[in-house]
Protein backbone atom coordinates (compact mmCIF):
# COMPACT_ATOMS: atom_id res chain seq x y z
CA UNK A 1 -7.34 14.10 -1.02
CA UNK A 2 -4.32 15.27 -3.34
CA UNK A 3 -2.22 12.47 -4.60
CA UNK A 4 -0.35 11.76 -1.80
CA UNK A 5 3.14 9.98 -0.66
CA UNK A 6 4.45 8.82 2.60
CA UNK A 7 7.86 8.93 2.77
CA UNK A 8 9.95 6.60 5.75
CA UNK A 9 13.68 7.74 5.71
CA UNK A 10 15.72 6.48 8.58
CA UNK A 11 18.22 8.56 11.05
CA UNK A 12 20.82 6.56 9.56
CA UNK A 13 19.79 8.58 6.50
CA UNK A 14 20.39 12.18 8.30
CA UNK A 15 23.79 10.28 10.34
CA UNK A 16 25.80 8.19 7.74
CA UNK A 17 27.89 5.78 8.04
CA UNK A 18 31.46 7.02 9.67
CA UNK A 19 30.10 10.19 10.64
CA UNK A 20 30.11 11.80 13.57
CA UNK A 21 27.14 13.47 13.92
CA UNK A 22 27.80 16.57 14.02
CA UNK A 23 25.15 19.19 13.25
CA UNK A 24 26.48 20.13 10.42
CA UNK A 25 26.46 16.93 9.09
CA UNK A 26 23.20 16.02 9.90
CA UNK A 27 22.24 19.59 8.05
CA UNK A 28 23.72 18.57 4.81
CA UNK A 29 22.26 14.90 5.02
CA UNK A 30 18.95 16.68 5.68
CA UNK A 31 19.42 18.60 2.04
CA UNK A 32 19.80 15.60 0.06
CA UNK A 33 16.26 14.48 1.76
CA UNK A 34 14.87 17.25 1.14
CA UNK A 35 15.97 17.48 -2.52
CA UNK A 36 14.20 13.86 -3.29
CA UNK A 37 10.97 15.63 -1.72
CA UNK A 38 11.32 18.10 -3.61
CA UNK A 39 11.74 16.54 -6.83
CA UNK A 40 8.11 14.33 -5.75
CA UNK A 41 6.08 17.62 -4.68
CA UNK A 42 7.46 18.76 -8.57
CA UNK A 43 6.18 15.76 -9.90
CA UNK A 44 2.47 16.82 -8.56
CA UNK A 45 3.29 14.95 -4.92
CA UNK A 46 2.04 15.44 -1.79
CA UNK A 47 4.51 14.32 0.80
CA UNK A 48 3.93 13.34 4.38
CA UNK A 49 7.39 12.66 5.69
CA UNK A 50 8.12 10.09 8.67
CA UNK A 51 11.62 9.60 9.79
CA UNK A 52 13.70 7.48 12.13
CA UNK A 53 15.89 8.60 15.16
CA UNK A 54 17.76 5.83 16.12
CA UNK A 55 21.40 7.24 15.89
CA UNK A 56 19.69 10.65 17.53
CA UNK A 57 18.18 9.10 20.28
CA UNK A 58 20.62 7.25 21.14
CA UNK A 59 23.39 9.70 21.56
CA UNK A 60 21.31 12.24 23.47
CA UNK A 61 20.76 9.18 25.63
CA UNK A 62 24.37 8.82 26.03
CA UNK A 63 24.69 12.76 26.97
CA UNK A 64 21.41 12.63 29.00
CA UNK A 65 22.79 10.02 31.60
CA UNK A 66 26.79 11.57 31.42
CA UNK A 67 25.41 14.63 32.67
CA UNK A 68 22.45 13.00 35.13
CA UNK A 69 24.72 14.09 37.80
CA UNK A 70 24.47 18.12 37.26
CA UNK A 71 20.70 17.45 35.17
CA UNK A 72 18.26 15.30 36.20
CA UNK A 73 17.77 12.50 33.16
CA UNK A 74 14.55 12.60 31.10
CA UNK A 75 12.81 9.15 30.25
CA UNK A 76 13.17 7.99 26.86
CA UNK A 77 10.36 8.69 25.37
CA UNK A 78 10.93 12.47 25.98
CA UNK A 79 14.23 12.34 24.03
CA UNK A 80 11.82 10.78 21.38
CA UNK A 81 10.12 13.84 21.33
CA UNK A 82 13.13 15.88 21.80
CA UNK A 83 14.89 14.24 18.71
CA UNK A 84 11.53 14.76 16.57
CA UNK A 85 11.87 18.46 17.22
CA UNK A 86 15.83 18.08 16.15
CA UNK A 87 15.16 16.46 12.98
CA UNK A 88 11.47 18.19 12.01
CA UNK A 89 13.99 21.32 12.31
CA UNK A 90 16.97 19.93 10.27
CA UNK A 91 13.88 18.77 7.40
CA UNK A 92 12.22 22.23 7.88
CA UNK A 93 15.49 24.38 7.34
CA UNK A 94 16.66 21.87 4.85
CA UNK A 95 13.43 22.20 2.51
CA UNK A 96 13.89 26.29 2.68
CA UNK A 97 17.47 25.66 1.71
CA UNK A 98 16.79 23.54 -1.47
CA UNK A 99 13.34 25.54 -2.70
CA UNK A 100 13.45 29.02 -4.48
CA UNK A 101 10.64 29.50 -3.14
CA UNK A 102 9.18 29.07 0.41
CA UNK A 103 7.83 25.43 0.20
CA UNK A 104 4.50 24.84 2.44
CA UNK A 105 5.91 22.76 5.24
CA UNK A 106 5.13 22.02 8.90
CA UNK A 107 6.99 19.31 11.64
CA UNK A 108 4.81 18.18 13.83
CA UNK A 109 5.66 16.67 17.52
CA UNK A 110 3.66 13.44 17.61
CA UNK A 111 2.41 11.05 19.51
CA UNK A 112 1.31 7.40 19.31
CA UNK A 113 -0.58 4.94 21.22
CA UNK A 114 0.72 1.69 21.68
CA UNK A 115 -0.85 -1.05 23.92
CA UNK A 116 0.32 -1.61 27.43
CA UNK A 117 0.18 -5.24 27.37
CA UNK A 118 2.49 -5.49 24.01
CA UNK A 119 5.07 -8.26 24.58
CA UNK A 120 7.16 -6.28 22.72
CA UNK A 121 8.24 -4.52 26.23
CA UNK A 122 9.47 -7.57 27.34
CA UNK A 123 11.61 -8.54 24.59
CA UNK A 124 13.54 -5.25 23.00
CA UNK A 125 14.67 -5.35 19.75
CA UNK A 126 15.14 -2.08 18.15
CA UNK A 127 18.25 -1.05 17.93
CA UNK A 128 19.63 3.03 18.99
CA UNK A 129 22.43 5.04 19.19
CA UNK A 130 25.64 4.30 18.00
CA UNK A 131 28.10 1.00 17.27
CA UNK A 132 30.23 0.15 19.69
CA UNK A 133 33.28 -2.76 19.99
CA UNK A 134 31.85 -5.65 21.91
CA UNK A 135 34.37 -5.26 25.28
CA UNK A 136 33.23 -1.35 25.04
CA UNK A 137 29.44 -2.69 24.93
CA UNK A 138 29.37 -5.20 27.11
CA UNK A 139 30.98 -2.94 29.99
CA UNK A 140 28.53 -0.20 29.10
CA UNK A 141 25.59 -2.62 29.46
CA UNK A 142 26.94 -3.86 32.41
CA UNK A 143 27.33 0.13 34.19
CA UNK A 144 23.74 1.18 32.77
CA UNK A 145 21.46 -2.03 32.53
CA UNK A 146 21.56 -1.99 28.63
CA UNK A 147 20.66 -4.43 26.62
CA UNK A 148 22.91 -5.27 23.72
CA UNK A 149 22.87 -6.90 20.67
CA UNK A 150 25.07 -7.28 17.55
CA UNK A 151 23.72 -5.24 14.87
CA UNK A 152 24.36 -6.64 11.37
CA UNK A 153 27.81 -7.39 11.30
CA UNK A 154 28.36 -3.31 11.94
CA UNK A 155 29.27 -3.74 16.05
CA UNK A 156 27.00 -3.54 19.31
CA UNK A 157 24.29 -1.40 20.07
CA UNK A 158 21.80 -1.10 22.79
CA UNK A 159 18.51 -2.12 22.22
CA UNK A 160 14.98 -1.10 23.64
CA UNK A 161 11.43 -2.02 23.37
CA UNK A 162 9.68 -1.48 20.17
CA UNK A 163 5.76 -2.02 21.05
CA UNK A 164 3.66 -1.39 17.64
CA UNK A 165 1.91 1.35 16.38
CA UNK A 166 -1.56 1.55 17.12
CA UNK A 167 -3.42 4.67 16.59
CA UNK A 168 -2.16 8.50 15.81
CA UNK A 169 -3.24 10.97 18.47
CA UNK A 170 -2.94 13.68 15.75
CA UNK A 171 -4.06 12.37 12.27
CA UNK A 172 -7.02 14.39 12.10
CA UNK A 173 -4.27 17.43 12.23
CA UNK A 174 -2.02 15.70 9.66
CA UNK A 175 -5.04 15.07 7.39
CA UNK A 176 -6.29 18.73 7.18
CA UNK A 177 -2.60 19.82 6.54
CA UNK A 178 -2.38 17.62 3.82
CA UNK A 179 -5.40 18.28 2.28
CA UNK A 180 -4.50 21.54 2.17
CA UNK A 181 -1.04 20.89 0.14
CA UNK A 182 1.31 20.97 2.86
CA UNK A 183 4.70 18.79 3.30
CA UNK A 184 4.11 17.28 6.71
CA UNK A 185 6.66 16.10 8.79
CA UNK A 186 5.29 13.62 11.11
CA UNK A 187 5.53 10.63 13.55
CA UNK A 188 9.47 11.14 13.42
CA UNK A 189 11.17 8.26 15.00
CA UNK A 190 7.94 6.21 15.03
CA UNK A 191 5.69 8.86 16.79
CA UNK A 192 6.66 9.64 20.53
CA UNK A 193 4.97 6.08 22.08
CA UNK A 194 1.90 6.53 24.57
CA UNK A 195 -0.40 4.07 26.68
CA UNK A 196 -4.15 4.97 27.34
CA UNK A 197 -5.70 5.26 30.50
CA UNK A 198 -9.14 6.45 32.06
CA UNK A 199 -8.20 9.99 32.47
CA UNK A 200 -5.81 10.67 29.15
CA UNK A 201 -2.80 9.29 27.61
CA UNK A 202 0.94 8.36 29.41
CA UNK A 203 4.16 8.57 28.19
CA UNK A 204 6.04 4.99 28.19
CA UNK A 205 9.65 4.44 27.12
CA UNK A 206 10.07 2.60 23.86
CA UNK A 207 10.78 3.52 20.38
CA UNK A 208 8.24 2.63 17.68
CA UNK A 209 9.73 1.51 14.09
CA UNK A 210 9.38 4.28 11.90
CA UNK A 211 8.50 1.97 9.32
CA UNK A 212 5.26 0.34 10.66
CA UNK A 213 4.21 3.91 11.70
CA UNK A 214 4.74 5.15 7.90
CA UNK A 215 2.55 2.50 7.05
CA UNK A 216 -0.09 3.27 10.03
CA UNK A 217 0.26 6.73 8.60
CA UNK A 218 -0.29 6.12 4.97
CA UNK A 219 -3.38 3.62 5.63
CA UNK A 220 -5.39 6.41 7.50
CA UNK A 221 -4.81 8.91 4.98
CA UNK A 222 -6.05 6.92 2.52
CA UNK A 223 -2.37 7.65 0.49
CA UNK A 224 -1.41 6.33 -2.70
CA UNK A 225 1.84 5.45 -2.18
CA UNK A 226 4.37 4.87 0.45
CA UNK A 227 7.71 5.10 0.11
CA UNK A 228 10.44 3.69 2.62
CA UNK A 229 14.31 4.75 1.60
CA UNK A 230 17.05 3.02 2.91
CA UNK A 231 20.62 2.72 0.87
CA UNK A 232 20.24 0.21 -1.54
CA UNK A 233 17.99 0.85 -4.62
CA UNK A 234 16.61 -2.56 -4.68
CA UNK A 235 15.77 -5.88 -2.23
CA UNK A 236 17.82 -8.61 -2.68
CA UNK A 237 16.59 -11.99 -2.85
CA UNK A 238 18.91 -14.42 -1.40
CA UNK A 239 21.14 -11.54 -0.20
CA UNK A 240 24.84 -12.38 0.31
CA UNK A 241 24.88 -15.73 -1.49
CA UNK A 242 25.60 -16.18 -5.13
CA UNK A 243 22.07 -16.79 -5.80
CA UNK A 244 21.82 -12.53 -5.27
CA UNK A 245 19.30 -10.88 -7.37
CA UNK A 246 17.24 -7.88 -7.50
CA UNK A 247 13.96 -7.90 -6.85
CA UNK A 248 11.66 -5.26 -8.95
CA UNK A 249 8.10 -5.08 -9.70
CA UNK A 250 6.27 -7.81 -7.52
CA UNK A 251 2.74 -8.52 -6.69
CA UNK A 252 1.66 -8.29 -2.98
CA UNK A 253 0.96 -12.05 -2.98
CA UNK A 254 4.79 -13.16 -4.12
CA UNK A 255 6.35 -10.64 -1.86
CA UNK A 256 4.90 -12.42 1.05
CA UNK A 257 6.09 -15.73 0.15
CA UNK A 258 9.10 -14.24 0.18
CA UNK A 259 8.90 -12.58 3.63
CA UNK A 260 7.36 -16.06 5.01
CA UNK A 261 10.47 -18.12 3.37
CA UNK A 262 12.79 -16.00 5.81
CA UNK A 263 13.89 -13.54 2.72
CA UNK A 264 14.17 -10.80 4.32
CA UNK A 265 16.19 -9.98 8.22
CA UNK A 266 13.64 -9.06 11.26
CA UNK A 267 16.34 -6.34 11.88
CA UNK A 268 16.87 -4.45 8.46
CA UNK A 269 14.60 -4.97 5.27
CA UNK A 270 11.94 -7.29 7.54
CA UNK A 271 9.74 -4.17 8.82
CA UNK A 272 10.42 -2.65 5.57
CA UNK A 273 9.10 -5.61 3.53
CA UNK A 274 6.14 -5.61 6.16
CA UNK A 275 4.92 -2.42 6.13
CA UNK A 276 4.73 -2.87 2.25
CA UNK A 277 3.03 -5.70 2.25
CA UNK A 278 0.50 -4.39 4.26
CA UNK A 279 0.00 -0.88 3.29
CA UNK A 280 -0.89 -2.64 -0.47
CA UNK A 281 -3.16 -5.35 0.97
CA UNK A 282 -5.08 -2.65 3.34
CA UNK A 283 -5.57 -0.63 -0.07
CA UNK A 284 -2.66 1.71 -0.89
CA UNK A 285 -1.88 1.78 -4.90
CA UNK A 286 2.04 0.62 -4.86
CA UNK A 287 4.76 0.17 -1.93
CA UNK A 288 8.38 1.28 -3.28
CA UNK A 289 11.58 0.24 -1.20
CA UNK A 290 14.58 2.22 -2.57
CA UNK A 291 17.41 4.60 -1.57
CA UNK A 292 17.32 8.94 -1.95
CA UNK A 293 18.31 8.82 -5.56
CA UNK A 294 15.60 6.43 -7.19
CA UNK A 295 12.33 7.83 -5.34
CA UNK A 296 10.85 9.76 -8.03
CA UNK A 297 11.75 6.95 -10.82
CA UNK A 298 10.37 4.75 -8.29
CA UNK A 299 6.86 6.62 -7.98
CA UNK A 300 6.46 7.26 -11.63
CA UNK A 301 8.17 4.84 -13.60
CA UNK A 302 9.53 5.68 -17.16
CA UNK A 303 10.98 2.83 -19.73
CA UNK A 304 14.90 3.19 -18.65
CA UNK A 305 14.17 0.52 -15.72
CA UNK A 306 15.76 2.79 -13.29
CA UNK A 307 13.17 2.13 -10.15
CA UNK A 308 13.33 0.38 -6.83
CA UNK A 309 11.46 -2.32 -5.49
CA UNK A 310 7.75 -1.78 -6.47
CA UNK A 311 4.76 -4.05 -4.55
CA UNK A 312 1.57 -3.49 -6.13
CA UNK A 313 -1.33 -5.32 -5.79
CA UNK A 314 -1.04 -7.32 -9.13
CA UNK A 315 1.03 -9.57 -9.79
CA UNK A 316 3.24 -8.74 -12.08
CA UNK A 317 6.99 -9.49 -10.36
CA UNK A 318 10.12 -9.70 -11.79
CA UNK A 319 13.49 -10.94 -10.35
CA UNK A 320 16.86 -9.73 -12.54
């Protein structure tokens, strides 16, 4: 196996902050993604790409039951699938856009099993589609049996069930594409969720966090590294207080202690911090947490200190 790279980037990533969501937007977010995977397949890189559809998902939601009246609404882990074809595209097009020459890429539609019995269908927590004002929520919960939560300090969003990864119906597809060199795009917004049964596999509404997917991902490949971007360069211990810091290079064991003291939120750098920790303890070589800009520094780290946050098996952390 090539040395490889799993790279989580969200579908806040591809719709930003006070945008729309246009597709043109989205198109020019994809670029900048697909510049940073660029720059790691330059630095001798394979990339296996997993990405996030929250905002996506959530707004064809929106448009699938405003127009249930004139076509029939799809369940919601179709528009899963739907929205992995919509981004794969975006990531495809994007990566033409930014290489001179024509880089070897595929997107993959793919699925994940997840166990029936999860509690996790019982108690949603993952967040989709966009913020609204809580009046503006609370009616729209109240109209389409949502449930809502405050996201963050950002507004209200709906929330669904968010059962956990358990196995990748296609990995055996992902693995010979990678070992032959190929920038996969894969498992976007967590892998479209299935249940198994006797005679095959059912769809069951629920979206999986990217995330813990990248991770499931990363394990089975046997890669070297995974990388999760979100917008901040480093973690912050003790985020929000006066005590902030920046957490850099940290063995598996502190990081944690860290997640066990309460460090880090169960809805934003939790999963992250999570899927780290375990991708190093199952085996992988480092786990880097950083935004678009700092993922190559991150991955091969020169003496200017410009990286993210590294876990790596030894422990060797530092807090600025």
């Amino acid at each position: 196996m090539p040395r490889t790279a799993v790279v989580a980037l969200g579908g806040n990533a591809i719709i930003r902050a006070g945008q729309a969501g246009t597709h043109a937007e989205q198109a020019a977010n994809a670029r900048s993604m697909a510049r940073a995977i660029c720059e790691l397949r330059d630095a001798g890189w394979v990339v296996v790409v997993v990405h996030g559809n929250g905002p996506q998902v959530g707004n064809l939601a929106i448009q699938q039951h405003e127009a249930a009246e004139e076509v029939p609404a799809l369940p919601l882990f179709v528009q899963g699938a739907m929205t992995q074809g919509q981004l794969g595209t975006l990531l495809v097009v994007a990566l033409h856009e930014v290489v001179s020459e024509s880089p070897p890429v595929v997107a993959m539609v793919t699925h994940v099993v997840v166990d029936a019995a999860d509690p996790a269908f019982g108690h949603p927590t993952k967040p989709i589609g966009p913020f609204f004002e809580e009046d503006e929520a609370r009616r729209l919960a109240a109209e389409r049996g949502w449930t809502i939560v405050e996201d963050s300090g950002r507004g209200y969003r709906q929330i669904v069930a968010s059962p956990a990864p358990r196995r990748i119906l296609e990995i055996d597809a992902v693995r010979a594409l990678v070992e032959r060199g190929m920038i996969v795009i894969t498992c976007g917004g967590g892998g479209v969720p299935v249940v198994e049964h006797p005679d095959g596999y059912q769809g069951v509404d629920g979206v999986i966090d990217k995330d813990l997917t990248a991770r499931l991902v990363a394990t089975e490949l046997g890669a070297d590294a995974l990388v999760l971007i979100t917008d901040i360069d480093r973690v912050a211990l003790d985020f929000g207080t006066d005590r902030q810091r920046a957490l850099t290079d940290v063995g598996v064991e502190e990081a944690q202690r860290h997640h066990d003291e309460g460090q880090f939120p169960p809805g934003s750098m939790g999963p992250k911090m999570a899927a780290a920790i375990d991708f190093v303890r199952r085996g992988g070589q480092v786990a880097v947490i950083t935004d678009v800009a700092h993922v190559r520094a991150s991955l091969d780290p020169g003496d200017d200190g410009e990286t993210g946050t590294r876990i790596v098996a030894t422990p060797i952390g530092a807090v600025l």
